[in-house]
C-alpha atoms as a PDB file:
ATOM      1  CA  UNK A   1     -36.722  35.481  -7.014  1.00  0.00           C
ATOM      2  CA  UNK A   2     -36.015  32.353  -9.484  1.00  0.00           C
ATOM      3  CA  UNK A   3     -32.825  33.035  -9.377  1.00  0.00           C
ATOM      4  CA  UNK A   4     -32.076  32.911  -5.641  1.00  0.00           C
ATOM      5  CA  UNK A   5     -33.984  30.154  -5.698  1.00  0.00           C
ATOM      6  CA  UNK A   6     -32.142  28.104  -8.280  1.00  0.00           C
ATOM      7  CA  UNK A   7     -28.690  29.689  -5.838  1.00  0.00           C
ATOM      8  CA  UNK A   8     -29.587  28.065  -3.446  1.00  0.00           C
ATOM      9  CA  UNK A   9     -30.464  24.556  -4.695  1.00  0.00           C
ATOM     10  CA  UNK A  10     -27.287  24.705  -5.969  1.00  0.00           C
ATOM     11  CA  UNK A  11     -25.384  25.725  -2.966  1.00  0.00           C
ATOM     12  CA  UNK A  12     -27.604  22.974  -0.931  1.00  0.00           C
ATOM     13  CA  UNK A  13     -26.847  20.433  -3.429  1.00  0.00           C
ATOM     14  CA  UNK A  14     -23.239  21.044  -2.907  1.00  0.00           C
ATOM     15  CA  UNK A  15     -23.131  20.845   0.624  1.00  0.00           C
ATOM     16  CA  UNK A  16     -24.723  17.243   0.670  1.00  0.00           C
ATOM     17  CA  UNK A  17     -22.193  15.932  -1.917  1.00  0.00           C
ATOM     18  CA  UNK A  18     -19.282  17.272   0.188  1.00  0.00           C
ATOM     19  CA  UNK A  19     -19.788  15.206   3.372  1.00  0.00           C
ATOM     20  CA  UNK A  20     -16.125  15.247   4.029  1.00  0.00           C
ATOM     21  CA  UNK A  21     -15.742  12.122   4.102  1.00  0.00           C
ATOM     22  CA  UNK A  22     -14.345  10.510   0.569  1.00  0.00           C
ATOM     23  CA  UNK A  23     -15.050   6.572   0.808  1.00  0.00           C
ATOM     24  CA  UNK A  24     -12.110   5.901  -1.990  1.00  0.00           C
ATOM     25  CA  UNK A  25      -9.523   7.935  -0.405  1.00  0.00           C
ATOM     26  CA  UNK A  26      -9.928   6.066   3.123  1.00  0.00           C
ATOM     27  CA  UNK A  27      -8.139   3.385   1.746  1.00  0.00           C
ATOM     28  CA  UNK A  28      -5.815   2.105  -0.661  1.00  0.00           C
ATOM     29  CA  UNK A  29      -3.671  -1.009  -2.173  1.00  0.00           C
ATOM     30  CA  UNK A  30      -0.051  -1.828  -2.412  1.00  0.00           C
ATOM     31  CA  UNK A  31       1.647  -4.383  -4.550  1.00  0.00           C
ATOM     32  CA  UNK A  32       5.369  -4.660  -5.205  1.00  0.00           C
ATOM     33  CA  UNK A  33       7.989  -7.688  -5.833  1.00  0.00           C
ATOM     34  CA  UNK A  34      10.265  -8.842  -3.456  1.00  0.00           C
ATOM     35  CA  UNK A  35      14.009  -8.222  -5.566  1.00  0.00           C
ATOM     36  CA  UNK A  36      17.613  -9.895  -4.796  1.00  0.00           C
ATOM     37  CA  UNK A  37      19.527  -6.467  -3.557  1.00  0.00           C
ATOM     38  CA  UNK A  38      21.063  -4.825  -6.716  1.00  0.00           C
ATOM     39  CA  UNK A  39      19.054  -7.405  -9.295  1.00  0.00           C
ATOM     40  CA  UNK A  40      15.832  -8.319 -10.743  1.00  0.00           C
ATOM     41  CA  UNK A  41      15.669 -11.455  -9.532  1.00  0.00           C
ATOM     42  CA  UNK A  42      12.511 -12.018  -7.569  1.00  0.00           C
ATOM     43  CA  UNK A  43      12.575 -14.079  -4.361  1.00  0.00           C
ATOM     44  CA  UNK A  44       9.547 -16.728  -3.668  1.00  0.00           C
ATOM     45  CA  UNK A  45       8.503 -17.591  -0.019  1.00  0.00           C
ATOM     46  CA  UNK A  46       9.427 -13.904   1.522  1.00  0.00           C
ATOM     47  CA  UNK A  47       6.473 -13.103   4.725  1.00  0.00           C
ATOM     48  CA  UNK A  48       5.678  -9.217   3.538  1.00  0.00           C
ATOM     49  CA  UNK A  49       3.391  -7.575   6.529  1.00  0.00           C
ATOM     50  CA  UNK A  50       1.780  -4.765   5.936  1.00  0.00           C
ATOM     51  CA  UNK A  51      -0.282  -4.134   9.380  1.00  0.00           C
ATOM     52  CA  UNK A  52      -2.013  -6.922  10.964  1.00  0.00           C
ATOM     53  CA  UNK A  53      -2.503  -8.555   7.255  1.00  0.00           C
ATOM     54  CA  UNK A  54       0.662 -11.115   5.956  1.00  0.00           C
ATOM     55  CA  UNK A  55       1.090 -12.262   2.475  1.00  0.00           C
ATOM     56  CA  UNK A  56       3.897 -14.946   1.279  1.00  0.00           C
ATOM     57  CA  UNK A  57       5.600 -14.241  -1.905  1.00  0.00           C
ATOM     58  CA  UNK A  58       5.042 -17.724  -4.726  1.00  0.00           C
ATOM     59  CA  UNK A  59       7.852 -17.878  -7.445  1.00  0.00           C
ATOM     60  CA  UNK A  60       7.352 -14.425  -9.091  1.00  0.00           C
ATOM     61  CA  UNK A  61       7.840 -12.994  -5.530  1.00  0.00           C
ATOM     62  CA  UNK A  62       4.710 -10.541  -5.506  1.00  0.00           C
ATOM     63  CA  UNK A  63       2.692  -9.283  -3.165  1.00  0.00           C
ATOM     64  CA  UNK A  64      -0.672  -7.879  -3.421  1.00  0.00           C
ATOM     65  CA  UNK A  65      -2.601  -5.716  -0.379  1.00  0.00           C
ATOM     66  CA  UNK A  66      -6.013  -4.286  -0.836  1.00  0.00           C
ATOM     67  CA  UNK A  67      -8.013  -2.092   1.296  1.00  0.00           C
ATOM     68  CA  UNK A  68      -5.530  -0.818   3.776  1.00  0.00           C
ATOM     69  CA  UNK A  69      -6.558   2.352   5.819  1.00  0.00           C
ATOM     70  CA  UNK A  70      -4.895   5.795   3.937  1.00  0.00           C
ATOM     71  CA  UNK A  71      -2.035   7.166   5.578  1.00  0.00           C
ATOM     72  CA  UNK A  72       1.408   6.429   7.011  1.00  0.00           C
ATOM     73  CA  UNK A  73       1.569   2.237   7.197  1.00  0.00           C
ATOM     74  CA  UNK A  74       4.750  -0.191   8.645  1.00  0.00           C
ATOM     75  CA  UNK A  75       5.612  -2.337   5.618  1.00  0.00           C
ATOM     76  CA  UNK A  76       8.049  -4.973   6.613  1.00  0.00           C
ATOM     77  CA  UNK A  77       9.637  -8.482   4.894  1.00  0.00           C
ATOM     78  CA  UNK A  78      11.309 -11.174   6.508  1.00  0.00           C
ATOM     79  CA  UNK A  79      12.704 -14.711   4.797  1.00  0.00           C
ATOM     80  CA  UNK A  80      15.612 -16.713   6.613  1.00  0.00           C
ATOM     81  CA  UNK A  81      19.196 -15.923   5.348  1.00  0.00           C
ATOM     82  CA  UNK A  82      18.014 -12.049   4.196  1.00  0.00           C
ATOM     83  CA  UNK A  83      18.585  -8.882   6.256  1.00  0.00           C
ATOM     84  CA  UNK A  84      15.175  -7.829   7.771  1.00  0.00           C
ATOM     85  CA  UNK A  85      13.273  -5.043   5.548  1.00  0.00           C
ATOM     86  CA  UNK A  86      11.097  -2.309   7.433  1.00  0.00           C
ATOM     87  CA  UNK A  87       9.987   0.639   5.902  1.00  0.00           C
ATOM     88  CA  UNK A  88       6.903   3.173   6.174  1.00  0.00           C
ATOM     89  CA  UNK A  89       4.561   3.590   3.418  1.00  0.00           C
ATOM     90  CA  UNK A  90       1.978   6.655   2.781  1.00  0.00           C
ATOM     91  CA  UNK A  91      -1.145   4.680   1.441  1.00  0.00           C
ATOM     92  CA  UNK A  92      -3.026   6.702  -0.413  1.00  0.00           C
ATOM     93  CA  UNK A  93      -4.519   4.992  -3.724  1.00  0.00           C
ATOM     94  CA  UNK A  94      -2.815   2.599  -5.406  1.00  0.00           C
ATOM     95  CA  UNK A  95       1.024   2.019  -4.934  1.00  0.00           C
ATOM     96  CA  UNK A  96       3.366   0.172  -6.341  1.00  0.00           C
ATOM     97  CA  UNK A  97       6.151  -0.494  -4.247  1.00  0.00           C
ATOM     98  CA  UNK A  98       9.277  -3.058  -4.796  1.00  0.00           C
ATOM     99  CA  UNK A  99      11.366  -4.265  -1.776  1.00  0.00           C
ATOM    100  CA  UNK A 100      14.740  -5.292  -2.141  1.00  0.00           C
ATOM    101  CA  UNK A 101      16.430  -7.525   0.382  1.00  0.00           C
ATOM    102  CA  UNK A 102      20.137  -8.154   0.768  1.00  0.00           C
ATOM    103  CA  UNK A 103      21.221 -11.772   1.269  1.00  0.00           C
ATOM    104  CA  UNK A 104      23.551 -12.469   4.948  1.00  0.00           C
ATOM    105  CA  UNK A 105      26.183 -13.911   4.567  1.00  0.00           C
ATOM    106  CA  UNK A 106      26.259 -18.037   6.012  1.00  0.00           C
ATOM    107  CA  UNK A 107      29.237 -18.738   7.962  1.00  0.00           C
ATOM    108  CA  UNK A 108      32.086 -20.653   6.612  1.00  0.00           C
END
């Protein structure tokens, strides 16, 4: 009889811990540099938009987002004289992701 008992404290206790719904894994962070196509060199002053939330690059050309919703996410960065970046992330923890963009060419 004890030991059914102690069963199914056990079992109940389980139950209430798994709720199915994980508060950490609902969201995540990203951070990355903005990178000169084909070099390290970091580029200040780039608009990176990740959802409704915009961050400008300084001089070391990071970026830093925290609590974005887990799951597939639009990442995109724009600055004046680069090509347009747009990719899709899967947020899930913390990610570090670098973006590289390639410089247009100015017309002669």
């Amino acid at each position: 009889m004890r030991l059914k008992f102690l069963l199914t404290a056990l079992v109940l206790i389980g139950l209430g811990c798994s709720n199915g719904v994980d508060e950490d894994n609902r969201f995540g962070s990203v951070s990355g540099r903005v990178l000169l196509e084909d070099s390290e060199f970091t580029i200040p002053k780039v608009e990176v938009s990740l959802r409704e939330y915009t961050y400008k690059t300084v001089t070391n050309g990071k970026f830093n987002f925290s609590r974005i919703p887990a799951g597939a996410q639009e990442i995109t960065a724009f600055k004046e004289g680069y090509s347009l970046y747009i990719d899709t992330l899967v947020v899930s923890g913390t990610i570090s992701h670098d973006i590289r963009l390639r410089r247009i060419d100015s017309p002669h």
